[in-house]
C-alpha atoms as a PDB file:
ATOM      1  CA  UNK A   1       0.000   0.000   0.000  1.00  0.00           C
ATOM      2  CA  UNK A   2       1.525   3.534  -0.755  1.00  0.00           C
ATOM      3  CA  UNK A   3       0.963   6.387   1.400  1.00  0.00           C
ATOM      4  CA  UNK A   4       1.214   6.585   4.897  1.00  0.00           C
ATOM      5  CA  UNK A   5      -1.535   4.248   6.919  1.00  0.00           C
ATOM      6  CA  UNK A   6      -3.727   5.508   9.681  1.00  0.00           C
ATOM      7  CA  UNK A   7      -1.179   3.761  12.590  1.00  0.00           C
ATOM      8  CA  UNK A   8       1.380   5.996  10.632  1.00  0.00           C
ATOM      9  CA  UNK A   9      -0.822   9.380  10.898  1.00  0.00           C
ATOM     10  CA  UNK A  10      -1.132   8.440  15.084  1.00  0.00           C
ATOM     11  CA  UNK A  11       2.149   7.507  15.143  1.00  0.00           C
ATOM     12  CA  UNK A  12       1.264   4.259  16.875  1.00  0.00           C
ATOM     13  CA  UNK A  13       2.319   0.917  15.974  1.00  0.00           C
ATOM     14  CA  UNK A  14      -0.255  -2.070  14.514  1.00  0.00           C
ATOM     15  CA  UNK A  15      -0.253  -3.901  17.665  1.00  0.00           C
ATOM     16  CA  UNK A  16      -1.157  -0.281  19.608  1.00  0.00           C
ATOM     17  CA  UNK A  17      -4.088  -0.345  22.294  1.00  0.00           C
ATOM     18  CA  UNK A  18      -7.153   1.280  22.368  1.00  0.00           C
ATOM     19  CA  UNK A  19      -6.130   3.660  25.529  1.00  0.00           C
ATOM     20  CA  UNK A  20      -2.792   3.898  23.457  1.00  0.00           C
ATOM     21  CA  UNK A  21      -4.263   5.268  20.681  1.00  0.00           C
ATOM     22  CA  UNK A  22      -6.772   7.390  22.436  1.00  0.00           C
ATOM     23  CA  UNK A  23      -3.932   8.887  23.922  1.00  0.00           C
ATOM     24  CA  UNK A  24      -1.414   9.325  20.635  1.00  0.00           C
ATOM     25  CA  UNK A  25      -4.965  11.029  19.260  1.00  0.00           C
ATOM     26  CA  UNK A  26      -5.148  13.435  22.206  1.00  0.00           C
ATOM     27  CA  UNK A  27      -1.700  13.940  21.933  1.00  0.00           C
ATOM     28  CA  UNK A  28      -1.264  15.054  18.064  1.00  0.00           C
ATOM     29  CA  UNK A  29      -4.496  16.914  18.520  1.00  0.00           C
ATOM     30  CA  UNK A  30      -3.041  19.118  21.094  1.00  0.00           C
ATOM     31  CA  UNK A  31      -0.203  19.586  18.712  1.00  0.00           C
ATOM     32  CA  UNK A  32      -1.721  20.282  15.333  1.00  0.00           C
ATOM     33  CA  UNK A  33      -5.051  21.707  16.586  1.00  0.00           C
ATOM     34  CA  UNK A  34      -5.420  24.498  14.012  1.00  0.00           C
ATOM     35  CA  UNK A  35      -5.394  27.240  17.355  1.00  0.00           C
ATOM     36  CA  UNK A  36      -2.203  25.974  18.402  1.00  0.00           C
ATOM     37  CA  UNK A  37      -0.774  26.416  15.126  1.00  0.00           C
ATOM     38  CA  UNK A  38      -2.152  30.233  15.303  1.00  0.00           C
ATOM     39  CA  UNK A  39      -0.257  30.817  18.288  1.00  0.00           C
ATOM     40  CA  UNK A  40       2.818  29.606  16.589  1.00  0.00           C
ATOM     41  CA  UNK A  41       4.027  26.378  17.090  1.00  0.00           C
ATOM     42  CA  UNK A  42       5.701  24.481  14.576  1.00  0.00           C
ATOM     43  CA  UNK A  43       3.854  23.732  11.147  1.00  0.00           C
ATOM     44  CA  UNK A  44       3.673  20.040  10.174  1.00  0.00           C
ATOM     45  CA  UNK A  45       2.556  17.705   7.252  1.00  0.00           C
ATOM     46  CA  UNK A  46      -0.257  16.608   9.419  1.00  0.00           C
ATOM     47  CA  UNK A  47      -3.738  18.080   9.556  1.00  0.00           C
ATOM     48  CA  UNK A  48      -6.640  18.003  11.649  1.00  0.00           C
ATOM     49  CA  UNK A  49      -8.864  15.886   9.709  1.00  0.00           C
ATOM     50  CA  UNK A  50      -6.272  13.686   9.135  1.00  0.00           C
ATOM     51  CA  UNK A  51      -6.054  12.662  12.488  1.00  0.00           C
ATOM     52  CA  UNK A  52      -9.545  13.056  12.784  1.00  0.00           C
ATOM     53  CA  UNK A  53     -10.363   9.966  10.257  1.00  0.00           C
ATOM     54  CA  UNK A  54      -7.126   8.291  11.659  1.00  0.00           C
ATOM     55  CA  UNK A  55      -8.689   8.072  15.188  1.00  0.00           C
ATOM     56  CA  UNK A  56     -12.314   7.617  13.531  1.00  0.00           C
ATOM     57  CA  UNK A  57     -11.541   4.280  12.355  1.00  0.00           C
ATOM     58  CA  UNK A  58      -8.687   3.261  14.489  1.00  0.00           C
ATOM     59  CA  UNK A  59     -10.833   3.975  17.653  1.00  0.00           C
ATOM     60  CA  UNK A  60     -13.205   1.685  16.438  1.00  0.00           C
ATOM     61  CA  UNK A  61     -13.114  -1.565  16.861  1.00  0.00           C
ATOM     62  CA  UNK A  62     -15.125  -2.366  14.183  1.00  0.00           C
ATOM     63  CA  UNK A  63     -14.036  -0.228  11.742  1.00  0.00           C
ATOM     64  CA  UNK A  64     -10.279  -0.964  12.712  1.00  0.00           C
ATOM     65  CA  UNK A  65     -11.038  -4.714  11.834  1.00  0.00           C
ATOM     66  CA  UNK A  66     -11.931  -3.724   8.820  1.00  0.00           C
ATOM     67  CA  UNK A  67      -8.928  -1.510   7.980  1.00  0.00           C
ATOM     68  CA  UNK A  68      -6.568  -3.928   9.362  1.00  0.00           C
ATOM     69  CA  UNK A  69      -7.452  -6.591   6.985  1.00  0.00           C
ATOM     70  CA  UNK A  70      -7.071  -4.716   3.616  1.00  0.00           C
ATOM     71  CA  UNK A  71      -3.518  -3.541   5.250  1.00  0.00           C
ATOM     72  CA  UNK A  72      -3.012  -7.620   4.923  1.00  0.00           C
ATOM     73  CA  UNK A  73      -0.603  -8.692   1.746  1.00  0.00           C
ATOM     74  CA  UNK A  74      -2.968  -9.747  -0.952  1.00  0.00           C
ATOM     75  CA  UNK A  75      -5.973  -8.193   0.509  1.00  0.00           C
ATOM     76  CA  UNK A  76      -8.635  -7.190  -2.692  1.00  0.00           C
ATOM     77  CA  UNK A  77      -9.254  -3.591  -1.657  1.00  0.00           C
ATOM     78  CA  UNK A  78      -6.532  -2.003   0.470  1.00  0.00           C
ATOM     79  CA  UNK A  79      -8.029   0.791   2.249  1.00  0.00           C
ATOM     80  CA  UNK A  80      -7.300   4.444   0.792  1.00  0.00           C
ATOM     81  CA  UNK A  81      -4.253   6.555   2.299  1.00  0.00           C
ATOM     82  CA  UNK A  82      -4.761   8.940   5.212  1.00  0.00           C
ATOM     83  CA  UNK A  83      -4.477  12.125   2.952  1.00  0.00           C
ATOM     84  CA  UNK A  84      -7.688  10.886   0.742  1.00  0.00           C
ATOM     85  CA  UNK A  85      -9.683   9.800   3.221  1.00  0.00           C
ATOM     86  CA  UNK A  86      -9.919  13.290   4.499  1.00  0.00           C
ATOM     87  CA  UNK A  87     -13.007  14.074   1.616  1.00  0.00           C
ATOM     88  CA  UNK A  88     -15.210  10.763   3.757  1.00  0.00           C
ATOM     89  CA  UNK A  89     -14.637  12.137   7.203  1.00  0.00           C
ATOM     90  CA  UNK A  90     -17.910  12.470   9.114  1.00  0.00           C
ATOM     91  CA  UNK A  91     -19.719  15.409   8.797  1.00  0.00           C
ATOM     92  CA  UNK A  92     -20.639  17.011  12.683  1.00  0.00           C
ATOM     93  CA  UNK A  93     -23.638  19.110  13.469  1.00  0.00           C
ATOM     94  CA  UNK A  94     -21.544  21.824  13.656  1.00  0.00           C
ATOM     95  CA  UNK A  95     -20.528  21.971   9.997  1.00  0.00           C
ATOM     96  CA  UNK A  96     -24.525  21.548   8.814  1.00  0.00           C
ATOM     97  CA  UNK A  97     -25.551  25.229   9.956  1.00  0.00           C
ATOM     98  CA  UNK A  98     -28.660  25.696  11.079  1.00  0.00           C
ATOM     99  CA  UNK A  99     -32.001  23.512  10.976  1.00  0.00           C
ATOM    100  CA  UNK A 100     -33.806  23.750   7.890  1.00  0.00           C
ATOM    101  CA  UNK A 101     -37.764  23.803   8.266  1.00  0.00           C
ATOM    102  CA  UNK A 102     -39.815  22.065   6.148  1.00  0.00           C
ATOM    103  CA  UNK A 103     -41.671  25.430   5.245  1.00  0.00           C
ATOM    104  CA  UNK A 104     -43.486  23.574   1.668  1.00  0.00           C
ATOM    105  CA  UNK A 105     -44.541  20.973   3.687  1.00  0.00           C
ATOM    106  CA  UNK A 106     -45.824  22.833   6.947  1.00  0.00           C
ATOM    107  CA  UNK A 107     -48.078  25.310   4.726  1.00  0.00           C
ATOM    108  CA  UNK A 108     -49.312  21.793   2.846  1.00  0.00           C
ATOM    109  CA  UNK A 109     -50.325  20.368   5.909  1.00  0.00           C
ATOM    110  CA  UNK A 110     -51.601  23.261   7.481  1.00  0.00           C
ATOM    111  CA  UNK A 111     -54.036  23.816   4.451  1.00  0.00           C
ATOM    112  CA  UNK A 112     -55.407  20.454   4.315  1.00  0.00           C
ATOM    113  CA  UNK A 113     -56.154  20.943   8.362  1.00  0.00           C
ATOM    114  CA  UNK A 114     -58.056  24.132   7.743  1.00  0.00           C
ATOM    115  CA  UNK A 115     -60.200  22.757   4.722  1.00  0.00           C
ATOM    116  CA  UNK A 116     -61.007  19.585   6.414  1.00  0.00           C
ATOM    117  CA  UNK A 117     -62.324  21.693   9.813  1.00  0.00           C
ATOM    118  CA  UNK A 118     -64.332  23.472   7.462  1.00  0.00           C
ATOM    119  CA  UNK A 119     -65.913  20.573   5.754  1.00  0.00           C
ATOM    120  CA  UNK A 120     -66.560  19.158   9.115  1.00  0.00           C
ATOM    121  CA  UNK A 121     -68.100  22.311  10.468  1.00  0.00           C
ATOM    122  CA  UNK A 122     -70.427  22.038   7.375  1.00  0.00           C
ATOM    123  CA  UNK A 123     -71.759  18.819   7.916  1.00  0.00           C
ATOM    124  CA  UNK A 124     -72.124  18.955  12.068  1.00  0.00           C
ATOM    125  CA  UNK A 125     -74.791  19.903  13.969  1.00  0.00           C
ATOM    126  CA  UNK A 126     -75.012  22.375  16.447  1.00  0.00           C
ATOM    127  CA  UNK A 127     -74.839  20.662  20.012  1.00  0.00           C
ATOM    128  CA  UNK A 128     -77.853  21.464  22.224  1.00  0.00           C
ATOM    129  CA  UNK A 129     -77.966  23.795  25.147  1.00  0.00           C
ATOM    130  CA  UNK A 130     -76.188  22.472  28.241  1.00  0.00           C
ATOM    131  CA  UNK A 131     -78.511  21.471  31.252  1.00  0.00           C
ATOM    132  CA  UNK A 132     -78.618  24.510  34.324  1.00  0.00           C
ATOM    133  CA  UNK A 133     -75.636  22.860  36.478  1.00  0.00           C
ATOM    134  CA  UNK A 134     -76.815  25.028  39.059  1.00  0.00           C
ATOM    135  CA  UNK A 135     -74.423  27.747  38.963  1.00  0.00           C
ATOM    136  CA  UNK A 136     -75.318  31.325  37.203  1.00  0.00           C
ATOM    137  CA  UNK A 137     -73.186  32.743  34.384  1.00  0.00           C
ATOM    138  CA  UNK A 138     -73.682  35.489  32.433  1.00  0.00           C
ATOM    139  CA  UNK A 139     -76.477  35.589  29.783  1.00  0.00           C
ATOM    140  CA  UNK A 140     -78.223  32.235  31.827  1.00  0.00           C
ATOM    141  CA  UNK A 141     -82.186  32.416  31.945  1.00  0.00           C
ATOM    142  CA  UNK A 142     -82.829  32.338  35.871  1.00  0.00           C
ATOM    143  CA  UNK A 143     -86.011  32.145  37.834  1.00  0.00           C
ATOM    144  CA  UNK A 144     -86.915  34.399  40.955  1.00  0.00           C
ATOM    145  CA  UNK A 145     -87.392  31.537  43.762  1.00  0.00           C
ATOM    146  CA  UNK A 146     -89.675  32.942  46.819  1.00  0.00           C
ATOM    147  CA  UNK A 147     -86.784  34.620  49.016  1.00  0.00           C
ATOM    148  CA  UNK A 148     -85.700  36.827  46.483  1.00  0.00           C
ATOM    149  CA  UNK A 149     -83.159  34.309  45.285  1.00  0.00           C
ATOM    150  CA  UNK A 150     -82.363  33.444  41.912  1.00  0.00           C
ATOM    151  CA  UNK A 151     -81.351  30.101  40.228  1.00  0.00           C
ATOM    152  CA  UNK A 152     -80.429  28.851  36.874  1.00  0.00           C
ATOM    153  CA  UNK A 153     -83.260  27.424  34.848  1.00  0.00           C
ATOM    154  CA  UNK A 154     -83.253  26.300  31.334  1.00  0.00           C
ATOM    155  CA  UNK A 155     -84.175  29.012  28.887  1.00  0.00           C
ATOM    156  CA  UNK A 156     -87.525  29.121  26.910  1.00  0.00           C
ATOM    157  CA  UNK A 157     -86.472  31.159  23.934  1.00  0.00           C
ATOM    158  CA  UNK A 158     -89.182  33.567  24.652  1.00  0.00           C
ATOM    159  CA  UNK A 159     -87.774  36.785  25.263  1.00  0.00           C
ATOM    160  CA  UNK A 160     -91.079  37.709  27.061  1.00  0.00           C
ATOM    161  CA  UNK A 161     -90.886  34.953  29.643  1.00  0.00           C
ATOM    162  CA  UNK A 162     -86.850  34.442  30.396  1.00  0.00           C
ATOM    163  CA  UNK A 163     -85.002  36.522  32.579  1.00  0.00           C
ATOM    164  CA  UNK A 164     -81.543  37.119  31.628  1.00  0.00           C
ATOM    165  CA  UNK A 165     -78.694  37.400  33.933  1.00  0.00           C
ATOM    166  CA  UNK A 166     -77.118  40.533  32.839  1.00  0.00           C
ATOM    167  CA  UNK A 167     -74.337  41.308  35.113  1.00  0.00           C
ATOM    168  CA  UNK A 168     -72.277  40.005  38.472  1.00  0.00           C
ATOM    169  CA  UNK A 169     -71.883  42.763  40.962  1.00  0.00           C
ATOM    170  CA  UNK A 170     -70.595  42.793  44.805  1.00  0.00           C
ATOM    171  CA  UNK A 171     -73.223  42.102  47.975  1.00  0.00           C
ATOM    172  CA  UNK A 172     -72.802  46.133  48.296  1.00  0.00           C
ATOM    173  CA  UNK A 173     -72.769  47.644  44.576  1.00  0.00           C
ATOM    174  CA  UNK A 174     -75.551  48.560  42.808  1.00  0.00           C
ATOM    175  CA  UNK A 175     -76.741  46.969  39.584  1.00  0.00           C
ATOM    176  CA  UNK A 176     -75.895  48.770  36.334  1.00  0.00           C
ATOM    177  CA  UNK A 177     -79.427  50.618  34.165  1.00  0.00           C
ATOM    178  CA  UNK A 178     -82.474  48.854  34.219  1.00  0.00           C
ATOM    179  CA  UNK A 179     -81.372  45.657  36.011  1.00  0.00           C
ATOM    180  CA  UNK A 180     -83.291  44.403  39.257  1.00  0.00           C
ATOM    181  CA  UNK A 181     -80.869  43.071  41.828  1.00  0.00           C
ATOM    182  CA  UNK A 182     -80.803  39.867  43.010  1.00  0.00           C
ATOM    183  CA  UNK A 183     -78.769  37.701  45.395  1.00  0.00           C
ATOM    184  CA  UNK A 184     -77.198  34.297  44.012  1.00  0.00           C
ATOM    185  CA  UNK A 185     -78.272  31.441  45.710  1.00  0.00           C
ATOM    186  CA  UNK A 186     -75.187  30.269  45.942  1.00  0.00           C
ATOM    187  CA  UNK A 187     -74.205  33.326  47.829  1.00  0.00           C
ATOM    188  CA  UNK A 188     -71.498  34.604  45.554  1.00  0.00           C
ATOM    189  CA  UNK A 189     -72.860  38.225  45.125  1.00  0.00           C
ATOM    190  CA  UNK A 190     -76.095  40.337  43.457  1.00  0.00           C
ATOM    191  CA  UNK A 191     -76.940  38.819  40.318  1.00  0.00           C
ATOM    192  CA  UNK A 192     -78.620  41.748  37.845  1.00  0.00           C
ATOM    193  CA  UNK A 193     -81.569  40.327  35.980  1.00  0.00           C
ATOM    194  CA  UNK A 194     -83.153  42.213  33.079  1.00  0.00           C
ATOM    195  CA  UNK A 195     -86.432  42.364  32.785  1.00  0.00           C
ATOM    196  CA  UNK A 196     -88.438  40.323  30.618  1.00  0.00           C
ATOM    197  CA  UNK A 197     -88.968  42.229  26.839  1.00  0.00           C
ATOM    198  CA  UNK A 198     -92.667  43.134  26.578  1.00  0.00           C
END
């Protein structure tokens, strides 16, 4: 095989072990680590991603199987030299930039969600009236019980017979315009009932 081989680039023999060549990778990375070179040590013929892809297949086991084999005499495909294999090292998040969004796709989905809630709304009916639960709301029908409570009751549709809790107001405020006060039966204030529409 010509070139130098990946035990050459660590400067480790065949036979190394895996804490040895952890440790020759830590070492030449400390060396040749493209800072280190800024602040002027010596230049060398090694680079970075040479020892990068050195250590990435020598520091695995797998991988160094592999290798080792085609290294053998008569092996059929010899692995390529350190300086080549520089163009398959692994690509890290870091190179990648940021996360693309699917934009085409979101706006496709999106679009088939708001059609389809349409459609749906189209073919639904409207759900009925919930039953009184006892407490008053705003806009419930209520009925004037004989202490001058008032509860919730379910509402005719007959603006002539329901009366309409208009507004919520304190046990000592006053009820706004035209609105009779009464008190909640569940004591939580004055409830102000319209008066029925004539």
């Amino acid at each position: 095989m010509s070139g130098p081989t990946h035990y050459d680039t660590l400067r480790v023999p065949t036979s190394a072990s895996d804490d040895q060549i952890r440790d020759a990778y830590r070492r030449l990375a400390r060396e040749h680590h493209p800072d280190q070179r800024a602040a002027g040590s010596a230049a060398s013929s090694l680079s970075m991603p040479e020892i990068n892809e050195a250590y990435r297949v020598l520091g695995d086991p797998g991988r160094r199987a592999v290798y080792d084999a085609g290294l053998r005499p008569g092996a059929s495909s010899p692995p390529p030299p350190a300086s080549s294999s520089v163009e398959s090292a692994p690509m890290h998040p870091s190179h990648l930039g940021p996360a693309r969004i699917p934009w085409r796709s979101l706006l496709f989905v999106g679009a088939i969600a708001v059609v389809g809630i349409v459609v749906l709304a189209q073919f639904t009916e409207p759900a009925d009236p919930a039953a009184p639960d006892g407490i008053l709301r705003l806009g419930d029908c209520a009925s004037v019980e004989a202490d001058n409570s008032v509860r919730e009751v379910p509402c005719t549709g007959d603006p002539s017979v329901d009366l309409v809790v208009e507004a919520f107001v304190p046990f000592d405020a006053r009820c706004p315009g035209a609105t009779v006060a009464y008190r909640d039966r569940q004591g939580m204030g004055i409830a102000c009932i319209a008066a029925p529409e004539e």
